[in-house]
Every structure is written in structure tokens, then in C-alpha cells.
PDB file of N, CA and C in Angstrom:
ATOM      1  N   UNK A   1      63.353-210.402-167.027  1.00  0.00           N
ATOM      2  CA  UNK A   1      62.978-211.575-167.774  1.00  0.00           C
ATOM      3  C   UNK A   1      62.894-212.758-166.813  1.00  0.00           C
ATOM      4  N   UNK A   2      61.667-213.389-167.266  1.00  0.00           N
ATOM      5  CA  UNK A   2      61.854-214.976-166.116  1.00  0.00           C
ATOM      6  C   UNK A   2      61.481-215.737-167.352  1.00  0.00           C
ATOM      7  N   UNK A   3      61.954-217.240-166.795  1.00  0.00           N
ATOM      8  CA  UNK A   3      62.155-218.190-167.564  1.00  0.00           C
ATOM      9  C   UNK A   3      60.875-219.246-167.045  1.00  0.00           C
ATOM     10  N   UNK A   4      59.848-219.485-167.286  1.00  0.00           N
ATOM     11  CA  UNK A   4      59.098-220.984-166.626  1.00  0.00           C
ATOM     12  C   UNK A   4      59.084-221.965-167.437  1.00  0.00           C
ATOM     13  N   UNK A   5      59.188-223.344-166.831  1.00  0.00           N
ATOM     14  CA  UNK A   5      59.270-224.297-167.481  1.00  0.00           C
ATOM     15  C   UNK A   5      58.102-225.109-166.727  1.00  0.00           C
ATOM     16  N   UNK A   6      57.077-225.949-167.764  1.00  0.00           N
ATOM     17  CA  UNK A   6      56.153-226.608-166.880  1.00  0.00           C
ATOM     18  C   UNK A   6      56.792-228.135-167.207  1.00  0.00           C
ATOM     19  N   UNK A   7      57.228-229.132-167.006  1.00  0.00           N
ATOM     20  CA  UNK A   7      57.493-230.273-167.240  1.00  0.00           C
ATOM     21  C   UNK A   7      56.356-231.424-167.905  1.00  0.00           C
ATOM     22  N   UNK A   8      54.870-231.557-166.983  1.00  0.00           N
ATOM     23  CA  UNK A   8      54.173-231.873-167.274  1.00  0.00           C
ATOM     24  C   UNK A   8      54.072-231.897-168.657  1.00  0.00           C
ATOM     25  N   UNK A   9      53.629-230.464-169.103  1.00  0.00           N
ATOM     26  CA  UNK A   9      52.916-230.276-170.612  1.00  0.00           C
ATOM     27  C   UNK A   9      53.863-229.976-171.281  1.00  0.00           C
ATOM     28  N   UNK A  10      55.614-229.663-170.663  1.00  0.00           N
ATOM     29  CA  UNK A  10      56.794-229.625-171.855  1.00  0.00           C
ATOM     30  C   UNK A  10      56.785-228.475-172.508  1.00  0.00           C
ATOM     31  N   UNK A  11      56.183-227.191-171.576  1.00  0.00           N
ATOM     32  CA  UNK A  11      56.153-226.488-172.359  1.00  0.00           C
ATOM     33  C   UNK A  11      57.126-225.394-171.487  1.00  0.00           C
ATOM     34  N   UNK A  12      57.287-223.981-172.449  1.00  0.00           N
ATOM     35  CA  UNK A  12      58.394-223.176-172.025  1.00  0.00           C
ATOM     36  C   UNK A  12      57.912-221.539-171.882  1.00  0.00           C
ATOM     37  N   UNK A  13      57.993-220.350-171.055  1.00  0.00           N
ATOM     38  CA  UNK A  13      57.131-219.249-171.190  1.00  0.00           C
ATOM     39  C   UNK A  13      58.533-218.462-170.929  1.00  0.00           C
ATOM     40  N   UNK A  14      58.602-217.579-171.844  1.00  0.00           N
ATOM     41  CA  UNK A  14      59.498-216.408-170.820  1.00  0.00           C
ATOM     42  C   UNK A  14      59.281-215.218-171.051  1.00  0.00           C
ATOM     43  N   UNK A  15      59.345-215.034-170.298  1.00  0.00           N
ATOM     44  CA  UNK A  15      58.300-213.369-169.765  1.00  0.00           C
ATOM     45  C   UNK A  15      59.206-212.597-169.540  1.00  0.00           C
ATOM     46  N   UNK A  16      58.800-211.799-171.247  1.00  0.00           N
ATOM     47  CA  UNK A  16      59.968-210.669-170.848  1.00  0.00           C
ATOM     48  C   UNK A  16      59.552-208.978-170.561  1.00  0.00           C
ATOM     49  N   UNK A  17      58.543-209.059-170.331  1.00  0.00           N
ATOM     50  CA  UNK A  17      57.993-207.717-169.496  1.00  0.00           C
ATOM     51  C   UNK A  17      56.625-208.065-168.876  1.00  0.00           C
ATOM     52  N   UNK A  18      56.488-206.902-167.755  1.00  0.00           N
ATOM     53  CA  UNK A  18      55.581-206.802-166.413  1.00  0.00           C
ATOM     54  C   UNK A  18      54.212-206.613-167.299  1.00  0.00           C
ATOM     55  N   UNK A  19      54.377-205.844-168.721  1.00  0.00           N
ATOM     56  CA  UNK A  19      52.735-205.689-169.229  1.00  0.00           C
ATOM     57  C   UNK A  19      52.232-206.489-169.201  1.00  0.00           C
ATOM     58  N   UNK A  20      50.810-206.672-169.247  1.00  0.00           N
ATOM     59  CA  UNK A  20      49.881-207.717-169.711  1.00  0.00           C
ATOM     60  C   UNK A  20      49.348-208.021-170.933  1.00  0.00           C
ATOM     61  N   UNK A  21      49.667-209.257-171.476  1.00  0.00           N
ATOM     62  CA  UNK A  21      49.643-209.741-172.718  1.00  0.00           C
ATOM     63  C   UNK A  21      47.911-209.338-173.438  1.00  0.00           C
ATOM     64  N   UNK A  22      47.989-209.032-174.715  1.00  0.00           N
ATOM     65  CA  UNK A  22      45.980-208.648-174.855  1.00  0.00           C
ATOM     66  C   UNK A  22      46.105-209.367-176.109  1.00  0.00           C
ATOM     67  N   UNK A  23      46.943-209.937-176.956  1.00  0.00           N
ATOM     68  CA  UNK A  23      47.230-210.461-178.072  1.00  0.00           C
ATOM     69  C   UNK A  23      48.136-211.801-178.238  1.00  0.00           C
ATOM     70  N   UNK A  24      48.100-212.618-179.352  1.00  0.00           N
ATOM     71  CA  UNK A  24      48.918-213.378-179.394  1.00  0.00           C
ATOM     72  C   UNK A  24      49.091-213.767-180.987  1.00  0.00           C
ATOM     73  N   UNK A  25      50.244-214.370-180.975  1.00  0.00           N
ATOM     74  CA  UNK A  25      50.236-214.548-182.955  1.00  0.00           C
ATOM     75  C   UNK A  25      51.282-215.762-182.820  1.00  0.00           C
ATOM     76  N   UNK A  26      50.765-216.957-183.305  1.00  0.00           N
ATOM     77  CA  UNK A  26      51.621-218.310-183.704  1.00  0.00           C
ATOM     78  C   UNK A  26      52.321-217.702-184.766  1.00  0.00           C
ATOM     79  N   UNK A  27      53.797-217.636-184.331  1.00  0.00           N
ATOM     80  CA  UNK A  27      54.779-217.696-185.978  1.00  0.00           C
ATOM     81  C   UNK A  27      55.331-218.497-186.140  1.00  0.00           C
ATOM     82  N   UNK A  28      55.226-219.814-185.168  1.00  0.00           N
ATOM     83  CA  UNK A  28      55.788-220.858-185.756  1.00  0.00           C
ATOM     84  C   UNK A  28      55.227-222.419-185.092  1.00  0.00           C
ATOM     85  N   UNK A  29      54.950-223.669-185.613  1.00  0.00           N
ATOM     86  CA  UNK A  29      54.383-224.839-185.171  1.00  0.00           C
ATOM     87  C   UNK A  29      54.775-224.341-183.680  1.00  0.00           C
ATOM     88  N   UNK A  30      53.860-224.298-182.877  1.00  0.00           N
ATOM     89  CA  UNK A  30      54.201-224.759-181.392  1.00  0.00           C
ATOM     90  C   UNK A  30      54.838-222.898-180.583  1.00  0.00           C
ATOM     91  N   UNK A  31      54.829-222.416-181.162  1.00  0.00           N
ATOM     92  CA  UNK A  31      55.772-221.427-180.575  1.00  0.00           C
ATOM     93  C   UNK A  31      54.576-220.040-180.569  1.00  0.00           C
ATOM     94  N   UNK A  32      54.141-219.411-179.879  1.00  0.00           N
ATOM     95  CA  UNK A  32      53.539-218.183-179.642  1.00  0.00           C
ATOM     96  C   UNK A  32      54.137-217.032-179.298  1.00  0.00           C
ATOM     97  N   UNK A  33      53.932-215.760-179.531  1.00  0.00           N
ATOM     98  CA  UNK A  33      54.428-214.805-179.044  1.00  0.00           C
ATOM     99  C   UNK A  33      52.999-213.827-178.329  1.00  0.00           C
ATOM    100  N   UNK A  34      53.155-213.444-177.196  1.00  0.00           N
ATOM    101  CA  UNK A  34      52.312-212.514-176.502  1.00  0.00           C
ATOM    102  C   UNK A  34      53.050-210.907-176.979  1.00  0.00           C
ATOM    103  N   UNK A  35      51.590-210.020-177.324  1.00  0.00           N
ATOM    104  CA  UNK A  35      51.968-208.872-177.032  1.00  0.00           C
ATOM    105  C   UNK A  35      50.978-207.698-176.315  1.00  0.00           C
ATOM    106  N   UNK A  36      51.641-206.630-175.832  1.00  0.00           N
ATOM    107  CA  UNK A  36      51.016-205.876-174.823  1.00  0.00           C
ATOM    108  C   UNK A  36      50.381-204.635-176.048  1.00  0.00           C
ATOM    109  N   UNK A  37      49.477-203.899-174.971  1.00  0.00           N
ATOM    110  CA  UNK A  37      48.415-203.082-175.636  1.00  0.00           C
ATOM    111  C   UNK A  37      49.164-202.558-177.247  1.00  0.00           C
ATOM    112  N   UNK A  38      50.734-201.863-176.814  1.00  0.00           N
ATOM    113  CA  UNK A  38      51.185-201.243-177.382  1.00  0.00           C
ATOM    114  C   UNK A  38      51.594-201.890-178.620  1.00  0.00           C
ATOM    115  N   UNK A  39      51.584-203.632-178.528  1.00  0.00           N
ATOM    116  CA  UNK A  39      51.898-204.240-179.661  1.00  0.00           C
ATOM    117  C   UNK A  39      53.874-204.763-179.546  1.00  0.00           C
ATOM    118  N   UNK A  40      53.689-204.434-178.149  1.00  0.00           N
ATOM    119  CA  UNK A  40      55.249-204.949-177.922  1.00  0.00           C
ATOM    120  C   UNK A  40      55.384-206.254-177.146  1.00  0.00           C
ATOM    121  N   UNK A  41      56.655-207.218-177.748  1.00  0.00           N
ATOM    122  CA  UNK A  41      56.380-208.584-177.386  1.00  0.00           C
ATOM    123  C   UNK A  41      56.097-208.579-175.703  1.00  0.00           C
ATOM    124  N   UNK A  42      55.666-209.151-175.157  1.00  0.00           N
ATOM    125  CA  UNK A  42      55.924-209.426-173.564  1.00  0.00           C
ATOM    126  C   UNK A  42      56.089-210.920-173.205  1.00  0.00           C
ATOM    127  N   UNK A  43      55.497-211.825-174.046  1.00  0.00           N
ATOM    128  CA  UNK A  43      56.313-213.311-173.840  1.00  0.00           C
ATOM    129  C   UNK A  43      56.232-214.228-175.054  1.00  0.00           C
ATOM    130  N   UNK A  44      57.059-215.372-174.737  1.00  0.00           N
ATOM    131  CA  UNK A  44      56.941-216.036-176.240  1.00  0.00           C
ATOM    132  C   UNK A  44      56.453-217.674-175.112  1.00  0.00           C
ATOM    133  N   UNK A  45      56.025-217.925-175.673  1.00  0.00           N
ATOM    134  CA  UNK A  45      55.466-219.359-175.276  1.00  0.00           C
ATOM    135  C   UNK A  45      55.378-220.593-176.688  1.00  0.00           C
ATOM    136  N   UNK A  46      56.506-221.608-175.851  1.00  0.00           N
ATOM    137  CA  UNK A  46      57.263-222.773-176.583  1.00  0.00           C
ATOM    138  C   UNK A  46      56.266-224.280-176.291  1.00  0.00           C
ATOM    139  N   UNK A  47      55.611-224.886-177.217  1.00  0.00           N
ATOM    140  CA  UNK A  47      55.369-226.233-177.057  1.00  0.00           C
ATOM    141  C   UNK A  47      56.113-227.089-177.495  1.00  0.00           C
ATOM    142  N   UNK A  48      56.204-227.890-176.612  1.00  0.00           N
ATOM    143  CA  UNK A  48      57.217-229.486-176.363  1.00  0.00           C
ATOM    144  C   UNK A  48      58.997-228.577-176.758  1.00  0.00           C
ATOM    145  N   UNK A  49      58.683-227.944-175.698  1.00  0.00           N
ATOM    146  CA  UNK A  49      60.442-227.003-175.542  1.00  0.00           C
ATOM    147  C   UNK A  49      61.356-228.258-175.410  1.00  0.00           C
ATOM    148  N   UNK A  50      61.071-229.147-174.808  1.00  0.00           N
ATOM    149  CA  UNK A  50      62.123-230.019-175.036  1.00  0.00           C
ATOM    150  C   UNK A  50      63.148-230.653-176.077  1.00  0.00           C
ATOM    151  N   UNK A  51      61.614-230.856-177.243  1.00  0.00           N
ATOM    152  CA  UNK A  51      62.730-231.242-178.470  1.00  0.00           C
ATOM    153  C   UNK A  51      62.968-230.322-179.364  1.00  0.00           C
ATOM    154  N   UNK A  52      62.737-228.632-178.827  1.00  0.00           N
ATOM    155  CA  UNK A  52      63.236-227.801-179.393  1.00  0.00           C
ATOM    156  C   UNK A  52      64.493-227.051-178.888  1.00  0.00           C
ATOM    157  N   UNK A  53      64.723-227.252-177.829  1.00  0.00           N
ATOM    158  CA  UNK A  53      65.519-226.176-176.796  1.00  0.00           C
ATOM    159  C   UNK A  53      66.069-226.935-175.997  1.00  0.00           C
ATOM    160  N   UNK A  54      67.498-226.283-176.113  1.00  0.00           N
ATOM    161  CA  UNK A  54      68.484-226.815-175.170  1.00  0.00           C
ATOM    162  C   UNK A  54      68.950-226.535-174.143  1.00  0.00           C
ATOM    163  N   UNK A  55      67.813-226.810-173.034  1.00  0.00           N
ATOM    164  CA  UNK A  55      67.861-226.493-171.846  1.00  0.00           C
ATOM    165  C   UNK A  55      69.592-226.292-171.207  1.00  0.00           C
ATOM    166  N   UNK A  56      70.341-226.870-171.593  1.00  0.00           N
ATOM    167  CA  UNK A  56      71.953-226.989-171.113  1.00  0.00           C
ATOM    168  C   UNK A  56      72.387-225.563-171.233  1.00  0.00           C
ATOM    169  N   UNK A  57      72.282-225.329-172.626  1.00  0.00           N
ATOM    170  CA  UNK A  57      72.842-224.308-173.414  1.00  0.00           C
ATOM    171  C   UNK A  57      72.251-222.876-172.650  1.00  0.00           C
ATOM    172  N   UNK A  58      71.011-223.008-172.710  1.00  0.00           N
ATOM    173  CA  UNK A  58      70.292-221.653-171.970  1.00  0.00           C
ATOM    174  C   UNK A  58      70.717-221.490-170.518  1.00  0.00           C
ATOM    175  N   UNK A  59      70.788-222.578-170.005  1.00  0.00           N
ATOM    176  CA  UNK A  59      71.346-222.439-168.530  1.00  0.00           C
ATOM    177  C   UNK A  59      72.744-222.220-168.372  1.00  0.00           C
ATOM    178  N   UNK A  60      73.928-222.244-169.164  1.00  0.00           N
ATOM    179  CA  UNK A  60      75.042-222.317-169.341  1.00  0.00           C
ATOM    180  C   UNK A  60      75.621-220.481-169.836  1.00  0.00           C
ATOM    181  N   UNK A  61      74.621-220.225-170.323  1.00  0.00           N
ATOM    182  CA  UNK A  61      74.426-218.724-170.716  1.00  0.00           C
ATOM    183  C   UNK A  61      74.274-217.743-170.169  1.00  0.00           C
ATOM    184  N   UNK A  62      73.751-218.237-169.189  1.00  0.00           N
ATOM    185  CA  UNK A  62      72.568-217.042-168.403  1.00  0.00           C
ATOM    186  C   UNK A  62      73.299-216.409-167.382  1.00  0.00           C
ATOM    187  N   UNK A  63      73.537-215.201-167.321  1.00  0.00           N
ATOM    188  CA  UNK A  63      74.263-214.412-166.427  1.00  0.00           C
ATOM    189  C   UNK A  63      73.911-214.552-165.227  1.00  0.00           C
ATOM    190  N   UNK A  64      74.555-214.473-164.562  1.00  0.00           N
ATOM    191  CA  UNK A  64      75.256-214.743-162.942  1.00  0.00           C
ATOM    192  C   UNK A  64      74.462-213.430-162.333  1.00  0.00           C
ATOM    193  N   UNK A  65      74.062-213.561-160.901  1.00  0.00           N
ATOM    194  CA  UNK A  65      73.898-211.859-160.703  1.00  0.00           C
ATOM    195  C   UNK A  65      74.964-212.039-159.393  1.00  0.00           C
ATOM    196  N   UNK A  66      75.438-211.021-159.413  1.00  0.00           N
ATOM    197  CA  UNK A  66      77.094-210.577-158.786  1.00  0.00           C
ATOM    198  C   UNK A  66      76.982-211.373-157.505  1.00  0.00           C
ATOM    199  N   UNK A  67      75.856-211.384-156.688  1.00  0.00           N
ATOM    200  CA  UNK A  67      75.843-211.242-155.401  1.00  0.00           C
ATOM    201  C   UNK A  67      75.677-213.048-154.961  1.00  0.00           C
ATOM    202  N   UNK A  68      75.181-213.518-156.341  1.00  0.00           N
ATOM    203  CA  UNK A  68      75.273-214.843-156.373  1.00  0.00           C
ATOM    204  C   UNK A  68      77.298-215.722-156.875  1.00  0.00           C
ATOM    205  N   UNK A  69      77.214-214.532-157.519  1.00  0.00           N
ATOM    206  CA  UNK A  69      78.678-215.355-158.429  1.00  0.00           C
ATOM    207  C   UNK A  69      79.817-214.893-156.672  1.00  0.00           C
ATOM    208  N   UNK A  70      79.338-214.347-156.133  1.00  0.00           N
ATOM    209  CA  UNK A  70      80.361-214.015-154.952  1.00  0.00           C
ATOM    210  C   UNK A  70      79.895-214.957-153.549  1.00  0.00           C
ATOM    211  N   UNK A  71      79.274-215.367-153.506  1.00  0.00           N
ATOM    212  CA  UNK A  71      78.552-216.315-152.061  1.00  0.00           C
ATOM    213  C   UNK A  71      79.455-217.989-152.475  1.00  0.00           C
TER     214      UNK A  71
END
């Protein structure tokens, strides 16, 4: 999973698989979901993530990878 954030346009992508998106479906004001051939999500894409999402909270969450939590 990766997380992008564009600042500019405030918007938010996270990509949670390597497929390539061939579909998309708004389920909510501002919020998209991508899906791959098979019909499985591969990203959700957030407009104006800011005054939806709490950047703190997500970063406060997000697991450590070992080799970082030890340096």
C-alpha cells in the first residue's frame, strides 16, 4: 500500500495494489474508488482530503517497518 498526497489540489490516492485500475465508481461526494479487471478495489482517491482526513491520526497509525523502528 502507498499513501500520495498532492497538496496543491488537496487531494489523497492510496494505492492498494500493483493492478491497473480499468474502472472507477464515486460512492461518495469527492471520494472514488479504482478497480482492476477483476473488479477488485486497487485505489480509492479522496478530494479536499484535508477537511476530510486526519492526516495526524493516519500517520500516528501506520506501522513502523522493523528496520526503521531499530536505526
Amino acid at each position: 500500500m502507498k499513501i500520495h498526497y498532492d497538496k496543491e489540489t488537496d487531494s489523497l490516492y492510496i494505492d492498494l495494489s500493483p493492478n491497473k485500475s480499468i474502472d472507477s465508481k464515486e460512492i461518495s461526494d469527492g471520494v472514488v474508488v479504482d478497480f482492476d479487471i477483476d473488479g477488485n478495489i486497487v485505489g480509492i482517491d479522496i478530494d479536499q482530503a484535508s477537511k476530510i482526513v486526519d492526516f495526524k491520526e493516519i500517520i500516528s497509525n501506520l506501522p513502523m517497518r522493523e528496520e526503521k523502528l531499530s536505526a
